[in-house]
N, C-alpha and C. Protein backbone atom coordinates (compact mmCIF):
# COMPACT_ATOMS: atom_id res chain seq x y z
N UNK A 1 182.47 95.52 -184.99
CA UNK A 1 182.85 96.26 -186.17
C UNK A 1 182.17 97.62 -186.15
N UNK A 2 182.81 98.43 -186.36
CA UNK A 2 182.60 100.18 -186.40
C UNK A 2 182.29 100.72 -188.05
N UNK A 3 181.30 100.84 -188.42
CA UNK A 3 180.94 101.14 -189.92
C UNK A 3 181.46 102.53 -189.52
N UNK A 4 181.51 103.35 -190.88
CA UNK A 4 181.97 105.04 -191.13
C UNK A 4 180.53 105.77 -190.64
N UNK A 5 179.48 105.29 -191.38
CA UNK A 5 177.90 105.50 -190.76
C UNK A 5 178.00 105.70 -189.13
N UNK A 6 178.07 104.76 -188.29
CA UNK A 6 177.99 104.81 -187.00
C UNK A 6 178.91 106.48 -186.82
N UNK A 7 179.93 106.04 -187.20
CA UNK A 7 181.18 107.06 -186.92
C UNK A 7 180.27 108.78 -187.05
N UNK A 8 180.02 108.53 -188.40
CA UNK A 8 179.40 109.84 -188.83
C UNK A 8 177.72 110.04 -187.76
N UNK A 9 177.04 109.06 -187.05
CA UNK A 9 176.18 109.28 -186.44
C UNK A 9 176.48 109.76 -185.11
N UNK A 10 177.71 109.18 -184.53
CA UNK A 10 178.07 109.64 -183.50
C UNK A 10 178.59 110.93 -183.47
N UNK A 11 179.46 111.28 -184.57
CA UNK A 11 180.03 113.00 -184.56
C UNK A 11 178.51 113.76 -185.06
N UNK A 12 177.10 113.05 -184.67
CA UNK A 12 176.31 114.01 -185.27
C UNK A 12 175.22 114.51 -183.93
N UNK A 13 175.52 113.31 -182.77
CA UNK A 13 174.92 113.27 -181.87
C UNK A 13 175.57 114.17 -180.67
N UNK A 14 177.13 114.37 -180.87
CA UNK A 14 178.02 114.69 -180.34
C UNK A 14 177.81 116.34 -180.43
N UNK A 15 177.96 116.86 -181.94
CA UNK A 15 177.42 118.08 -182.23
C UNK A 15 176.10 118.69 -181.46
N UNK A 16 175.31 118.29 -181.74
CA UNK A 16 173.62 118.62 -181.37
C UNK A 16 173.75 118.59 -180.00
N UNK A 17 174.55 117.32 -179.14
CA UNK A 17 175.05 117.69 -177.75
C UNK A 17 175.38 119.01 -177.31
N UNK A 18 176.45 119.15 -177.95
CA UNK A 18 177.14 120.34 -177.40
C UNK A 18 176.48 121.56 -177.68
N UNK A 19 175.91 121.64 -178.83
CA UNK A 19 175.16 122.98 -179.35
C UNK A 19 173.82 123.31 -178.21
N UNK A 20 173.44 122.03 -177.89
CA UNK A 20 172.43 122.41 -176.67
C UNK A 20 173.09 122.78 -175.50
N UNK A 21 174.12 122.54 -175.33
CA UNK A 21 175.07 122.29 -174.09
C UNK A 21 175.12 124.19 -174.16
N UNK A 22 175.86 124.85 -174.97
CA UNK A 22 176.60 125.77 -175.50
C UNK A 22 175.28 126.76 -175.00
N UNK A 23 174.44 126.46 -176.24
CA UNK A 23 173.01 127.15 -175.93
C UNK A 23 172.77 127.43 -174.59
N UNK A 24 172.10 126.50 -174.07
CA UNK A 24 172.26 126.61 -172.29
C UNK A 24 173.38 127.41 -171.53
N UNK A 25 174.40 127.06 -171.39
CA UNK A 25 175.67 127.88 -170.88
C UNK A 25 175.36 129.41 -171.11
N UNK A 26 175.35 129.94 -172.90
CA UNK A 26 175.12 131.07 -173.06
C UNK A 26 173.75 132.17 -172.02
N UNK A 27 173.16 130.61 -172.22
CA UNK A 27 171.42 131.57 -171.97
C UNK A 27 171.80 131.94 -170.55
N UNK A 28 172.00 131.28 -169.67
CA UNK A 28 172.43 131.44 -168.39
C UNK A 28 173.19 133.19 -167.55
N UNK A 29 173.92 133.86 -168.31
CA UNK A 29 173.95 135.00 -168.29
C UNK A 29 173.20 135.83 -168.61
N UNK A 30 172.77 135.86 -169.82
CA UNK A 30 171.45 136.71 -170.50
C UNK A 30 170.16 135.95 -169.14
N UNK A 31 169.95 135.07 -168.74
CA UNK A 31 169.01 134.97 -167.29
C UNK A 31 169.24 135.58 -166.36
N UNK A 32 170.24 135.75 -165.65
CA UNK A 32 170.43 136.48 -164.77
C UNK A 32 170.67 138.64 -165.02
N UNK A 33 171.09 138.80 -166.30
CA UNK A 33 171.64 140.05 -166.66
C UNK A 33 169.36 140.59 -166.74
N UNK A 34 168.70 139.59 -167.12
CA UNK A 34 167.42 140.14 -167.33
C UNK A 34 166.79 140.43 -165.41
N UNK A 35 167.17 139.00 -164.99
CA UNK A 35 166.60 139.48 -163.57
C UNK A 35 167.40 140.89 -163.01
N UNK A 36 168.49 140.79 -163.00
CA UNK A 36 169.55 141.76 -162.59
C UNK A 36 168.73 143.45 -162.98
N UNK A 37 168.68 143.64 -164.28
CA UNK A 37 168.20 144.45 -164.91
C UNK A 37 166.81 144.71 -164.78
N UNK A 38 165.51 144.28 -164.52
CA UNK A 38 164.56 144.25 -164.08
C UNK A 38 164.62 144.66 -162.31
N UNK A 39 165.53 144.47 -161.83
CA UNK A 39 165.58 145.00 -160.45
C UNK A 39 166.68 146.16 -160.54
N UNK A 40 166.77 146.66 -160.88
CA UNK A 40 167.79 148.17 -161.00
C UNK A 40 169.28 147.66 -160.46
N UNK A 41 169.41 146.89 -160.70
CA UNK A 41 170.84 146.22 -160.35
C UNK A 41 171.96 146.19 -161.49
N UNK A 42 171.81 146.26 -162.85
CA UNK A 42 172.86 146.79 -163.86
C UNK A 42 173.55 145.93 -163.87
N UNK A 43 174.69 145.66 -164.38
CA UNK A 43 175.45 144.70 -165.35
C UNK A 43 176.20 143.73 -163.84
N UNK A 44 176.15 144.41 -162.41
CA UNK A 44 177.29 143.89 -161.40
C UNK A 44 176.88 142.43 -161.04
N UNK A 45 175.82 141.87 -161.13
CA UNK A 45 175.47 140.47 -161.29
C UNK A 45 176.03 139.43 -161.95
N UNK A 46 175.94 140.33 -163.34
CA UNK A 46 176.69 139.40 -164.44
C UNK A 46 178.25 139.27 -164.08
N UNK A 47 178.75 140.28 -163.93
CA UNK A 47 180.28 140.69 -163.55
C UNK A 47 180.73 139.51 -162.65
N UNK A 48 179.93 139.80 -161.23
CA UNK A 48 180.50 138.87 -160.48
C UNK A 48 180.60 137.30 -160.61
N UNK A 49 179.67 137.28 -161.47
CA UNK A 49 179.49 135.39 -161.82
C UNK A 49 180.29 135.08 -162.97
N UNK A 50 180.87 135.84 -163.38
CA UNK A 50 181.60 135.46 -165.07
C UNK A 50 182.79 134.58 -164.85
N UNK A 51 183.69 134.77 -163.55
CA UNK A 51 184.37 133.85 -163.28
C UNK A 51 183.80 132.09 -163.43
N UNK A 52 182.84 132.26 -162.82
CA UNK A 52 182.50 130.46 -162.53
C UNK A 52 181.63 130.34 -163.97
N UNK A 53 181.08 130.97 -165.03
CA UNK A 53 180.41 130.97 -165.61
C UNK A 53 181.65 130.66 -167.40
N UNK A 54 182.82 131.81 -167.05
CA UNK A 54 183.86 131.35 -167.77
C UNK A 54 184.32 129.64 -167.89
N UNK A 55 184.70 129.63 -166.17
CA UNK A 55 185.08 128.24 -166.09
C UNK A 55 184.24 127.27 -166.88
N UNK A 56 182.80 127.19 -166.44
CA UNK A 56 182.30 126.36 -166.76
C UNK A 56 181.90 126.24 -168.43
N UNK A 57 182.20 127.28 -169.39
CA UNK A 57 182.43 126.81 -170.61
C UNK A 57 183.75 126.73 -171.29
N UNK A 58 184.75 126.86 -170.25
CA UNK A 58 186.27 126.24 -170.72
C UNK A 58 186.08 125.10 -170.08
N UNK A 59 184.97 124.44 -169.17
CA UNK A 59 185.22 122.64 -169.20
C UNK A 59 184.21 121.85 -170.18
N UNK A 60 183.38 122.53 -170.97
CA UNK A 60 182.45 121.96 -171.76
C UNK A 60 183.25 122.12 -173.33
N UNK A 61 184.28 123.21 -172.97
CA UNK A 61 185.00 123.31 -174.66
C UNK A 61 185.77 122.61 -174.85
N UNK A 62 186.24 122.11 -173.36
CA UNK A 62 187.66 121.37 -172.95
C UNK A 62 186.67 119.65 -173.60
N UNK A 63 185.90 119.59 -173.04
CA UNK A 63 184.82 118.08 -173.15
C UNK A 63 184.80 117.56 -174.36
N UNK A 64 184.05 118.67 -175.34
CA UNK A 64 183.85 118.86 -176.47
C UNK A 64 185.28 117.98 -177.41
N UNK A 65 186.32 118.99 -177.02
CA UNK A 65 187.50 118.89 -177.88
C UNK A 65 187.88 117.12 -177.77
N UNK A 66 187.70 116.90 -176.19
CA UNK A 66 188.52 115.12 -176.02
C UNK A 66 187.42 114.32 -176.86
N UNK A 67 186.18 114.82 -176.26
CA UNK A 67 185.13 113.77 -177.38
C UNK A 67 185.14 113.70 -178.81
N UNK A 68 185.49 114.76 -179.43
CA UNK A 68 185.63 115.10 -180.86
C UNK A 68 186.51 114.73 -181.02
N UNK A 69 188.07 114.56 -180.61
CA UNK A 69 189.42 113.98 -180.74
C UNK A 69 189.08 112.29 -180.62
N UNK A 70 188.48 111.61 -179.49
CA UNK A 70 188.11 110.30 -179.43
C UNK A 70 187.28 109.85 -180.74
N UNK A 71 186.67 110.51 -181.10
CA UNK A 71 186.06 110.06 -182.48
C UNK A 71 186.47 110.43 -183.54
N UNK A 72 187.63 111.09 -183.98
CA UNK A 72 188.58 111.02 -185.05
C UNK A 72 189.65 109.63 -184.89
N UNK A 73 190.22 109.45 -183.98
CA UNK A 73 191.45 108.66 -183.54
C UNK A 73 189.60 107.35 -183.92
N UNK A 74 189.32 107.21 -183.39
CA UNK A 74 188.37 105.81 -183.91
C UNK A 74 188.23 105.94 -185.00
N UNK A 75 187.19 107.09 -186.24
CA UNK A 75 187.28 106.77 -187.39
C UNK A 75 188.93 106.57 -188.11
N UNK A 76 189.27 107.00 -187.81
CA UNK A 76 191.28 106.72 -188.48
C UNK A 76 191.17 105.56 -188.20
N UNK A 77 191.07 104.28 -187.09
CA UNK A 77 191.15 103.15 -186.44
C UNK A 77 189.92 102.58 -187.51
N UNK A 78 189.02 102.57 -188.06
CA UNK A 78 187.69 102.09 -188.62
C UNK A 78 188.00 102.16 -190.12
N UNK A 79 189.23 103.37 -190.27
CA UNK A 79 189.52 103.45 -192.22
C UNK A 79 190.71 102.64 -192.64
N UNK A 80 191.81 102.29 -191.19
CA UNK A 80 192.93 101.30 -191.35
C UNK A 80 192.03 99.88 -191.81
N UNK A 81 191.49 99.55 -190.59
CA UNK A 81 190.73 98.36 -190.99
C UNK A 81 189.17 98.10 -191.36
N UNK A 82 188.86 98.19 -192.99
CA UNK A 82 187.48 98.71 -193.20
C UNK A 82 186.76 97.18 -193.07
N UNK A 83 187.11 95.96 -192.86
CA UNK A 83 186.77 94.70 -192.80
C UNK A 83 186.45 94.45 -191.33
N UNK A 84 187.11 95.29 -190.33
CA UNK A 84 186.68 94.81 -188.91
C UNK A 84 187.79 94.08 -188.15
N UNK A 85 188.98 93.34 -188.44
CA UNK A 85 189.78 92.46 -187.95
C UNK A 85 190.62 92.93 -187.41
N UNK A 86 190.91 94.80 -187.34
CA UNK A 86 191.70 95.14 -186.63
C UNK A 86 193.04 95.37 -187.20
């Protein structure tokens, strides 16, 4: 049996996931744009990596969205049957 509680703990663990996730991703440019910039090298660092750096937060937004979709379609599934029997 799936209480609304659980439901709401999981879309809370899910959040704080991703926000660290997000966090990280972001910082990752601003790391390299500081080394870049500290060596007289200017923005062409950042430039060249934005491709794989794009990608990789259109597959964490992409992640985000199925996990957040999987836990709506369950709470909907948990408010049909609030007794557990399905």
């Amino acid at each position: 049996m799936k209480s609304i509680s659980s439901i709401k703990t999981k879309k809370k663990i899910l959040f704080k996931r991703f926000t660290v996730g997000y966090i990280s991703l972001l910082s990752l440019p601003l790391l390299i744009l500081g080394f870049s910039l500290a060596q007289g090298a200017g923005w062409k660092p950042v430039l060249v990596g934005s491709p794989a750096f794009l990608t990789l937060l259109g597959a964490a937004t992409y992640q985000f969205i199925k996990e957040l979709r999987a836990l709506k379609r369950e709470e909907k599934a948990a408010d049909k049957s609030p007794n557990g029997n399905g």
